[in-house]
N, C-alpha and C. Protein backbone atom coordinates (compact mmCIF):
# COMPACT_ATOMS: atom_id res chain seq x y z
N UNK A 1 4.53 19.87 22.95
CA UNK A 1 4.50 18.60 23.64
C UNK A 1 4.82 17.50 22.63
N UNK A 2 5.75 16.79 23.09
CA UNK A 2 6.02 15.46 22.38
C UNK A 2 4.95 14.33 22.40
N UNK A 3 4.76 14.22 21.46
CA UNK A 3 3.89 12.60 20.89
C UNK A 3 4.52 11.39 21.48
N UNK A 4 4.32 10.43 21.69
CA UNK A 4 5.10 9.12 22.14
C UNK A 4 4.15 8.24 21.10
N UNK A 5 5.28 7.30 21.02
CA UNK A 5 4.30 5.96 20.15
C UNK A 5 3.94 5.11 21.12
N UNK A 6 2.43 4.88 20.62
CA UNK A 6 1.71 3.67 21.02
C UNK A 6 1.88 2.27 20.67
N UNK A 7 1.15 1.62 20.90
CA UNK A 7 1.28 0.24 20.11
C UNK A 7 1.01 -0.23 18.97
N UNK A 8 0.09 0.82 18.51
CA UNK A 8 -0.40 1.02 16.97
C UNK A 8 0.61 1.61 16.21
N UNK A 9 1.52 2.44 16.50
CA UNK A 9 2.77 2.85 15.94
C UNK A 9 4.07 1.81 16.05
N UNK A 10 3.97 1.03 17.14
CA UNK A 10 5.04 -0.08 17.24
C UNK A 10 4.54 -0.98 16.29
N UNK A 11 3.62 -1.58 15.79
CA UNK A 11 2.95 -2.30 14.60
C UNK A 11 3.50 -1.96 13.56
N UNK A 12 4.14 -0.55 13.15
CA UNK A 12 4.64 0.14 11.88
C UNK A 12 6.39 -0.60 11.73
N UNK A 13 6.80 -0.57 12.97
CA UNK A 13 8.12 -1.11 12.86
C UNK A 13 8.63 -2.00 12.32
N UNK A 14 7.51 -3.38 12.01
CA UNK A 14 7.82 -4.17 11.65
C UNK A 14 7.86 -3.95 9.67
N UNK A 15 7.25 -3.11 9.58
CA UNK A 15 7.61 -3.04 7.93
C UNK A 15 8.93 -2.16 7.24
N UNK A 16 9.58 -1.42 8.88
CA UNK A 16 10.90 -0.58 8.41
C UNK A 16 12.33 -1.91 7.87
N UNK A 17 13.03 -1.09 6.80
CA UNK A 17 13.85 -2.09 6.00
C UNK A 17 14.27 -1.99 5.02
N UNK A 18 14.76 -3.16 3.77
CA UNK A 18 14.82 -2.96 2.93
C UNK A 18 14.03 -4.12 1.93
N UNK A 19 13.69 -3.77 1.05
CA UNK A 19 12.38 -5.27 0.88
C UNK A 19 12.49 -5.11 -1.04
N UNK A 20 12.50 -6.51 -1.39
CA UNK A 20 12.42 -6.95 -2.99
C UNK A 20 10.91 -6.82 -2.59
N UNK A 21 10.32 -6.69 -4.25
CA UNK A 21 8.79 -7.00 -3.92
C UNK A 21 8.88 -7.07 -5.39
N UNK A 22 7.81 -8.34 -5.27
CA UNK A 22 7.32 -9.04 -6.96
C UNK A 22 5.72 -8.92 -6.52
N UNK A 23 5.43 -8.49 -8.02
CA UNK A 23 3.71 -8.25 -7.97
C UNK A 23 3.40 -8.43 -8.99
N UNK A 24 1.91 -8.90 -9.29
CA UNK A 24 1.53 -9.62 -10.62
C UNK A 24 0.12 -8.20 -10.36
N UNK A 25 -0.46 -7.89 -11.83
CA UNK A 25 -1.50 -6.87 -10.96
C UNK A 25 -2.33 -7.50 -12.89
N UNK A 26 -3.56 -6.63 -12.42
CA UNK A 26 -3.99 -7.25 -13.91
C UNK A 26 -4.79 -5.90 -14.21
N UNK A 27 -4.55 -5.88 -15.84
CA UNK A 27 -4.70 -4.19 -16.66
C UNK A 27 -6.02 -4.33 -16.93
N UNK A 28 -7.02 -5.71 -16.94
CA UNK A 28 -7.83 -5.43 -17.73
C UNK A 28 -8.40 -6.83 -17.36
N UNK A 29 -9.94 -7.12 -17.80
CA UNK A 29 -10.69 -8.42 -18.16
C UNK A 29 -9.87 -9.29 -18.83
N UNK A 30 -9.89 -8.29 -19.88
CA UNK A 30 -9.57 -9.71 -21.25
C UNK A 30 -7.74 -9.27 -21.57
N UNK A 31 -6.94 -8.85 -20.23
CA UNK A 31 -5.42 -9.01 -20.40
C UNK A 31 -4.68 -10.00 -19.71
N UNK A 32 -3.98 -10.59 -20.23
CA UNK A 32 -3.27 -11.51 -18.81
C UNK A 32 -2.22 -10.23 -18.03
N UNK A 33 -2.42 -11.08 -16.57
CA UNK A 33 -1.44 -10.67 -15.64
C UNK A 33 -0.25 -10.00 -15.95
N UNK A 34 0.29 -9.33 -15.71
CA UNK A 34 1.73 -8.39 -15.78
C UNK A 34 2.55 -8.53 -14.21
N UNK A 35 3.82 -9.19 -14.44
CA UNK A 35 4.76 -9.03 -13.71
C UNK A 35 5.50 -8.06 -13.49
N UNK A 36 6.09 -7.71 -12.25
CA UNK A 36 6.90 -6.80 -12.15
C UNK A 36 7.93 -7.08 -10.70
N UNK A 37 9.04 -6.10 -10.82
CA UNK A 37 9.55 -6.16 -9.48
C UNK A 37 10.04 -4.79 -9.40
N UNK A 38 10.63 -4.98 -7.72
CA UNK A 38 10.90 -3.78 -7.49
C UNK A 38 11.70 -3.50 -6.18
N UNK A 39 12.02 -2.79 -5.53
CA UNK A 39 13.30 -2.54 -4.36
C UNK A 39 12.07 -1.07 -3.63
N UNK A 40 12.02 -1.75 -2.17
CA UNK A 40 11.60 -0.59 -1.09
C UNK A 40 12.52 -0.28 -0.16
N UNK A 41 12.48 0.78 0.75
CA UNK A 41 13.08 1.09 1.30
C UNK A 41 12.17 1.76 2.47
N UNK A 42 11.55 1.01 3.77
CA UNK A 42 11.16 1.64 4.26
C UNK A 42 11.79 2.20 6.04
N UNK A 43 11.46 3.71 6.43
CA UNK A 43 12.00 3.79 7.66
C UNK A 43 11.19 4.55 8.38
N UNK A 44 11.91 5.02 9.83
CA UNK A 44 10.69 5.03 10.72
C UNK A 44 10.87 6.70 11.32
N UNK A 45 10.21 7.39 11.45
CA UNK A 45 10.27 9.11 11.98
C UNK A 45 10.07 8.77 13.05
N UNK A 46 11.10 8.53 14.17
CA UNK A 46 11.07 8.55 15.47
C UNK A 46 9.65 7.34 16.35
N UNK A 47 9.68 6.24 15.24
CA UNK A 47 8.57 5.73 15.98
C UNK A 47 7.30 5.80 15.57
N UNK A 48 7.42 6.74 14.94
CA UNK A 48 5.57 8.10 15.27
C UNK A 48 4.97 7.58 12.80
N UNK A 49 6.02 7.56 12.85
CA UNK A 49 5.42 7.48 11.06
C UNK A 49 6.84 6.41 10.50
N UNK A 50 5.41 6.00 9.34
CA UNK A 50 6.57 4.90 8.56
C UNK A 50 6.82 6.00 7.08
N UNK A 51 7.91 5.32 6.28
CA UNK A 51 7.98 6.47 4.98
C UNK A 51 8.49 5.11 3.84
N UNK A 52 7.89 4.78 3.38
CA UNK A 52 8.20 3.77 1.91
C UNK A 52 8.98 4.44 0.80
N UNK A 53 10.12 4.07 0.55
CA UNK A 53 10.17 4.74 -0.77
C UNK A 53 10.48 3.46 -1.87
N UNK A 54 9.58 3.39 -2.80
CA UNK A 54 9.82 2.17 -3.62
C UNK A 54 10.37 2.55 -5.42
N UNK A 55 10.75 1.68 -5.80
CA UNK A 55 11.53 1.66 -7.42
C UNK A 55 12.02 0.92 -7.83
N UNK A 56 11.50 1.38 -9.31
CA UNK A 56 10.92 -0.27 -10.08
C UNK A 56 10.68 -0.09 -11.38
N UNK A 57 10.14 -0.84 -12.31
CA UNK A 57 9.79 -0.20 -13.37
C UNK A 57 8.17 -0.47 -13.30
N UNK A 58 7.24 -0.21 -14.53
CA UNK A 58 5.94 -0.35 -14.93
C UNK A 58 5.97 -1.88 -15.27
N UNK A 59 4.53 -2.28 -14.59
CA UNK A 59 4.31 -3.43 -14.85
C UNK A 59 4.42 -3.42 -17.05
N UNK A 60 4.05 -2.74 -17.31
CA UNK A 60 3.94 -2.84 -18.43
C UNK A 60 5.23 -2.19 -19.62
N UNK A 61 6.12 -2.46 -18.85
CA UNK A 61 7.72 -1.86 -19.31
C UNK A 61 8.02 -1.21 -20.00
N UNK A 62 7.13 -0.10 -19.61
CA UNK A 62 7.03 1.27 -20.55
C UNK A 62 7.87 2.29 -19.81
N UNK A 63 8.89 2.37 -18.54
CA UNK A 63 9.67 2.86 -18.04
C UNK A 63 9.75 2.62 -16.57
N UNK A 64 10.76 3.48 -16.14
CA UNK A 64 10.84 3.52 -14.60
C UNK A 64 9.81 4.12 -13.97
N UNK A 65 9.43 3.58 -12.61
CA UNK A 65 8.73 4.50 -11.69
C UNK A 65 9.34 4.54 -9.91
N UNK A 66 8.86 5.58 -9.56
CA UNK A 66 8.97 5.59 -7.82
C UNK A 66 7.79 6.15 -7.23
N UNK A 67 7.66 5.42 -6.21
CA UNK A 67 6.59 5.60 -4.92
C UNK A 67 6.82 6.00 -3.93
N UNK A 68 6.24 6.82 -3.15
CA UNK A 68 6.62 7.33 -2.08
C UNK A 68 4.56 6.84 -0.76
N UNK A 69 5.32 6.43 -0.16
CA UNK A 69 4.44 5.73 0.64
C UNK A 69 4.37 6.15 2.05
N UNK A 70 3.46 6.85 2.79
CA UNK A 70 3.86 7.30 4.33
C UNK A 70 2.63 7.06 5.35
N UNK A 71 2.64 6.30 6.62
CA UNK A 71 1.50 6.67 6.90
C UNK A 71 2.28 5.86 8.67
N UNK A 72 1.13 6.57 9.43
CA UNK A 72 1.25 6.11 10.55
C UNK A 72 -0.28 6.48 11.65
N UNK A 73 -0.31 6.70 12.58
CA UNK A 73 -1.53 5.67 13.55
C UNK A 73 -1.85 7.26 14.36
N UNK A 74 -3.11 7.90 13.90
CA UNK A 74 -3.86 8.99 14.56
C UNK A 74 -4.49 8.82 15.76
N UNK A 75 -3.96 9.01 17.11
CA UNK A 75 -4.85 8.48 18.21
C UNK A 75 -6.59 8.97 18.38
N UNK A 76 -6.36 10.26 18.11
CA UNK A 76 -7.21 11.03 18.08
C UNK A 76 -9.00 10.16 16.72
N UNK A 77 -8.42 9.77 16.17
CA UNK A 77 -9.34 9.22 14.84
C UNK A 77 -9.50 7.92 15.66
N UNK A 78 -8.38 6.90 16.07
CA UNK A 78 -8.48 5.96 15.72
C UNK A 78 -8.20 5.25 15.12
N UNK A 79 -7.54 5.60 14.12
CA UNK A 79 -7.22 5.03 12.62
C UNK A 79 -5.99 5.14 12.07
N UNK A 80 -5.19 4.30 11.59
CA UNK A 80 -4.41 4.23 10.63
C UNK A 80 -4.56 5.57 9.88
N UNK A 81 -3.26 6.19 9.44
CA UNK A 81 -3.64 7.45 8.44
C UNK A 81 -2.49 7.32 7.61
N UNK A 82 -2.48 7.82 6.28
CA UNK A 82 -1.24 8.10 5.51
C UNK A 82 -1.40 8.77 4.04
N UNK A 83 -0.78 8.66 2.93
CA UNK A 83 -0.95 8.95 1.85
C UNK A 83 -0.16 8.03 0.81
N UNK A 84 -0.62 8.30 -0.10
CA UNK A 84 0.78 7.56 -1.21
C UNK A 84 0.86 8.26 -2.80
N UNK A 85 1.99 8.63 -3.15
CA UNK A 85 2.04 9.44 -4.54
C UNK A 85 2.76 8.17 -5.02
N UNK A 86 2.77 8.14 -6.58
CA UNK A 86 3.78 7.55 -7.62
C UNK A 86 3.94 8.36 -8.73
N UNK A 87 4.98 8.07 -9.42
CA UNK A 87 5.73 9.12 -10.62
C UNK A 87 4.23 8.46 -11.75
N UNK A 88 4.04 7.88 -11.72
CA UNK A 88 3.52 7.42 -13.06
C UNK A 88 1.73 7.47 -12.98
N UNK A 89 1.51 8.42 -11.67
CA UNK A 89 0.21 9.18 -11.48
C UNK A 89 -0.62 10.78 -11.27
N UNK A 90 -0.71 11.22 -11.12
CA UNK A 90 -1.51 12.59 -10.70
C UNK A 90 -1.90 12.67 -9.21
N UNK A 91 -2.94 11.87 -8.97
CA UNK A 91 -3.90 11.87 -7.91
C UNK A 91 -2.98 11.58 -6.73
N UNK A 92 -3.03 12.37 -5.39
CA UNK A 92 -2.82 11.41 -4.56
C UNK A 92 -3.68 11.08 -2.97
N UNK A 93 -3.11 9.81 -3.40
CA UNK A 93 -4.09 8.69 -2.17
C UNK A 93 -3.93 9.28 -1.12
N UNK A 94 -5.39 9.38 -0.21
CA UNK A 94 -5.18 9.37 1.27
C UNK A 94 -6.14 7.98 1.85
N UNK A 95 -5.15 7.73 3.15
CA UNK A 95 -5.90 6.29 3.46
C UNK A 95 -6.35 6.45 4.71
N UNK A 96 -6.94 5.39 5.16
CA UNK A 96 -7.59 5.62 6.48
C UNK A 96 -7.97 4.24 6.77
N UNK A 97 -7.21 3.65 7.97
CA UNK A 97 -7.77 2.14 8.41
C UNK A 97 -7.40 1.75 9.70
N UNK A 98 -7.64 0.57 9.28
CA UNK A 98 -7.51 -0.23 10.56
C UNK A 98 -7.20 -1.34 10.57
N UNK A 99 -6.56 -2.15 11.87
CA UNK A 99 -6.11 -3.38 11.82
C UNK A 99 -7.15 -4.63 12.23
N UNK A 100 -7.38 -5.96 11.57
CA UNK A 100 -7.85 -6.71 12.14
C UNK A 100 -7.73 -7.07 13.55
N UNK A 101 -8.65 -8.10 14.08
CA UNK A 101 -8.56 -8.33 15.22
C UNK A 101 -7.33 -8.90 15.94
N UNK A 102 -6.72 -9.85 15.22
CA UNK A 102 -4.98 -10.63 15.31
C UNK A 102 -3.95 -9.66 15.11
N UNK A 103 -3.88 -8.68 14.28
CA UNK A 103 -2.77 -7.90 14.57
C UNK A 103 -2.23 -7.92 13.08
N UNK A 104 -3.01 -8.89 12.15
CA UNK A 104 -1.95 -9.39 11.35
C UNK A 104 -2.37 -8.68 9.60
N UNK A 105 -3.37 -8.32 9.20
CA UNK A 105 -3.90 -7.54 8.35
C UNK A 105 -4.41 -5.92 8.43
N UNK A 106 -3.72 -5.06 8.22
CA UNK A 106 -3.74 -3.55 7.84
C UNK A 106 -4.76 -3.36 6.83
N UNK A 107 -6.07 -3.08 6.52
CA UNK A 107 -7.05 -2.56 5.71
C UNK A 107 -6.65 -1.23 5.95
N UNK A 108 -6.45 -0.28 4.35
CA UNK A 108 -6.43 0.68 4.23
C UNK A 108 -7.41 1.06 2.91
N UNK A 109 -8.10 2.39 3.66
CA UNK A 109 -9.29 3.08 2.93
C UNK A 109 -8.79 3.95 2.12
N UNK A 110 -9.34 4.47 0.83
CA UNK A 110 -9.16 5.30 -0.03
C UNK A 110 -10.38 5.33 -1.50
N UNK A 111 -9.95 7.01 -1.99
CA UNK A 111 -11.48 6.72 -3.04
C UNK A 111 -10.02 7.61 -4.19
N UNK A 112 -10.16 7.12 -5.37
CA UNK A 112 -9.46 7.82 -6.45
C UNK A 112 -10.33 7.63 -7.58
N UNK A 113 -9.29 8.25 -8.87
CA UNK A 113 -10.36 7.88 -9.75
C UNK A 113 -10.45 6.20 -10.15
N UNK A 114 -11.25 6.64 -11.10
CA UNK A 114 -12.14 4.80 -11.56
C UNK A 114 -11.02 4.59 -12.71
N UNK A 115 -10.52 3.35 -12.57
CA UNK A 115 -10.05 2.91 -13.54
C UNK A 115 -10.69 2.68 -15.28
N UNK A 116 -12.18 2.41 -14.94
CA UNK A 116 -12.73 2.77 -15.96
C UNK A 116 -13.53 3.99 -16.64
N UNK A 117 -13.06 4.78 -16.03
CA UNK A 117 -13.59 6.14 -16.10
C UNK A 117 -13.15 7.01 -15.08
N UNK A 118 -12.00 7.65 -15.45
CA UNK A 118 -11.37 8.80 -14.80
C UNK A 118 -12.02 9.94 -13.97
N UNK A 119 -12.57 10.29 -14.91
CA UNK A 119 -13.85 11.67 -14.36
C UNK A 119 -14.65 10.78 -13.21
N UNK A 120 -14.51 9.65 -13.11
CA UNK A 120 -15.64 9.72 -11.78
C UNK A 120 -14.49 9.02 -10.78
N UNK A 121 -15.16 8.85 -9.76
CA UNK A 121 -14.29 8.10 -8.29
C UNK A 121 -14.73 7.06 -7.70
N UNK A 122 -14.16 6.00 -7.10
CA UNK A 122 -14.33 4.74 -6.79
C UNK A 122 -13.58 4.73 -5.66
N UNK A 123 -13.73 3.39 -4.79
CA UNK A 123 -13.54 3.29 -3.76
C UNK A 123 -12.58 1.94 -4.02
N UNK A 124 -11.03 1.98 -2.99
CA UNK A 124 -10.13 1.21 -3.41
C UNK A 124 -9.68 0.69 -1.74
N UNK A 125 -8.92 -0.34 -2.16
CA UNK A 125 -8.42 -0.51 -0.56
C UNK A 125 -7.12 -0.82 -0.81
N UNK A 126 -6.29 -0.63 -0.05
CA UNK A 126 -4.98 -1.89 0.11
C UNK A 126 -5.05 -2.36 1.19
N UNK A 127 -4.34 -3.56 1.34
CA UNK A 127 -4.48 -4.67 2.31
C UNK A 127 -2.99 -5.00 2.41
N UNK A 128 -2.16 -4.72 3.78
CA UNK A 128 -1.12 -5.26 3.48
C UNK A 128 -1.19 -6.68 5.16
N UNK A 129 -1.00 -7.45 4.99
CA UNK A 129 -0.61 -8.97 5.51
C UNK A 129 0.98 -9.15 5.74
N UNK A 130 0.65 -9.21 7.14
CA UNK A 130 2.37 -9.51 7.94
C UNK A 130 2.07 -10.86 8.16
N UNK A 131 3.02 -11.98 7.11
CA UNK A 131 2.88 -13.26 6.95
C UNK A 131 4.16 -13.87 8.03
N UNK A 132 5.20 -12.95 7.83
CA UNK A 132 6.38 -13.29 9.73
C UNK A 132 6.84 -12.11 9.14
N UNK A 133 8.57 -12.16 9.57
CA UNK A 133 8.81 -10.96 9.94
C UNK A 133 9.62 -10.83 8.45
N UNK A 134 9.81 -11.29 7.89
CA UNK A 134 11.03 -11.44 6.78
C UNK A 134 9.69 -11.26 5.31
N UNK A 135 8.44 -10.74 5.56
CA UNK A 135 7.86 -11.46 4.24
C UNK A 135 6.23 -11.00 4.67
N UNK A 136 5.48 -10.26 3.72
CA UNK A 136 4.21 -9.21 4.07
C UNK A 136 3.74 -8.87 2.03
N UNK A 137 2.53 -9.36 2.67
CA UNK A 137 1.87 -8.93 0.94
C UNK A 137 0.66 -7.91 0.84
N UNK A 138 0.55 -7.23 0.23
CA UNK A 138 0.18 -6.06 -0.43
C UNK A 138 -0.88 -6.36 -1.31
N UNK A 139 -2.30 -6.58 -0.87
CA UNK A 139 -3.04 -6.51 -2.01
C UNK A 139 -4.02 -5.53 -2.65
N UNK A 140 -4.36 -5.26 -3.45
CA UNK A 140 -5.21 -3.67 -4.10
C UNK A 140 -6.18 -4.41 -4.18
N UNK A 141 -7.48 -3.60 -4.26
CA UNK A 141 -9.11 -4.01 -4.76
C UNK A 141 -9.60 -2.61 -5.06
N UNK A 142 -10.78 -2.72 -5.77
CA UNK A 142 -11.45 -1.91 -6.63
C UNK A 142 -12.87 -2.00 -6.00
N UNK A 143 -13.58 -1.25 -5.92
CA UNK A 143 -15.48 -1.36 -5.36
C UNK A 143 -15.62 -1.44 -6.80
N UNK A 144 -16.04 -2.68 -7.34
CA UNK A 144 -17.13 -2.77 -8.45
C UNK A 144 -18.69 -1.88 -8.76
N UNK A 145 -18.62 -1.62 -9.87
CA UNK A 145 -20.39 -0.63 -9.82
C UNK A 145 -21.46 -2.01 -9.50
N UNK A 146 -20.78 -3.48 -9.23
CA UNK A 146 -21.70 -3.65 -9.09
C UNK A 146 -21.62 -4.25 -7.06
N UNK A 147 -20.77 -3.35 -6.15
CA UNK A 147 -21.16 -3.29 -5.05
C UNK A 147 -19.74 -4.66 -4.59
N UNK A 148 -19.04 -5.29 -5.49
CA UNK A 148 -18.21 -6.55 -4.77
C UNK A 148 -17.16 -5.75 -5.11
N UNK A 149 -15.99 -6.87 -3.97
CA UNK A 149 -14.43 -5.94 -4.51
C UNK A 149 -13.60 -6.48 -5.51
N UNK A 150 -12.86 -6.00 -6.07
CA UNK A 150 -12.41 -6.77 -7.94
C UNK A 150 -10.58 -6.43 -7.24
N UNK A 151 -10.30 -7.51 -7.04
CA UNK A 151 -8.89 -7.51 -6.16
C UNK A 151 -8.29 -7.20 -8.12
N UNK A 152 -7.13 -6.14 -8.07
CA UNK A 152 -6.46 -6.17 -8.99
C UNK A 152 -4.60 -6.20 -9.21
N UNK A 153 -4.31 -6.13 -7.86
CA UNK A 153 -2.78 -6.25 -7.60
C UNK A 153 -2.44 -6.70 -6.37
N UNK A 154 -1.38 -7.97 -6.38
CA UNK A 154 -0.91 -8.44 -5.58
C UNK A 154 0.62 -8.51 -5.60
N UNK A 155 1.42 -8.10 -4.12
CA UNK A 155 2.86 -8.46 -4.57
C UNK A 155 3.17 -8.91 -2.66
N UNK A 156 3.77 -9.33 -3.18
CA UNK A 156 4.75 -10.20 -2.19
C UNK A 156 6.22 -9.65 -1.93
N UNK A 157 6.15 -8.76 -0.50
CA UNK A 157 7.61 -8.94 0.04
C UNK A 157 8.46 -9.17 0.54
N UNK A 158 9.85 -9.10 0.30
CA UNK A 158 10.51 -9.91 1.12
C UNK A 158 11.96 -9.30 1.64
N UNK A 159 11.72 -9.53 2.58
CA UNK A 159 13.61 -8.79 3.25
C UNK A 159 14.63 -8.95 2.70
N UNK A 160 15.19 -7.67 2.34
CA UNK A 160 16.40 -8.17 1.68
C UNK A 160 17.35 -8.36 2.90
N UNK A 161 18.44 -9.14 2.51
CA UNK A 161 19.13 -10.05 3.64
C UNK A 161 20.37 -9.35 3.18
């Protein structure tokens, strides 16, 4: 039996494309900010799933990297579902979310390791924000040990024309 998309899957459409994206993310307390950019490419599996593929270099211009980004809308859960690998990691993300009440912020769930300690796991989010249709930002956070979220990467994208 064929799947049909819902409206929670028509929500995905709007991020299929081709998109510049500049992001500032920060390595550390006591580092300043690191710039970067980068070229996505995202498209759509019949409606039903989105697939990101992004490339770029390291914020810290120690080489190239690519991302591969996929996720789309589980009726059955409820929830937003997907994953995300990058060349310049191990682990990979699985997410799980949901949309605000407006339509206009994607919270996505995930636990990887701790940036300050590998061997253990922490709880991360991304947040991506449909600001119109040409332009959507991407922000990361961290669960602090001490219970608040420690936003650590932000980028901004934009349609390429």
């Amino acid at each position: 039996m064929m799947a049909k998309p819902q409206e929670e899957h028509r929500w995905l459409d709007q991020l299929v494309g081709d998109w510049i994206a500049e992001s500032e993310c920060s390595m550390g307390p006591d580092q300043p900010p690191m710039k970067t950019e980068w070229t996505e490419t995202t498209r759509s599996l019949h409606g039903m799933w989105v697939v990101s593929e992004g490339v770029g270099k390291m914020p810290d211009g120690s080489g190239p990297t690519s991302t591969l980004f996929q996720f789309g809308y589980d009726p059955v859960r409820g929830k937003y579902v997907g994953t995300f690998i990058g060349s310049m990691m191990t682990n990979l993300w699985l997410y799980e979310g949901s949309l605000d009440p407006a339509g206009r912020v994607l919270t996505l769930d995930t636990v990887g390791p701790s940036f300050t300690d590998p061997a253990k796991s922490t709880r991360y989010q991304d947040i991506i924000e449909i600001v119109d249709a040409d332009h959507r930002i991407l922000r990361s956070q961290a669960l602090g040990e001490d219970g608040t979220w420690q936003p650590f990467m932000t980028a901004h994208y934009r349609r390429r024309t």
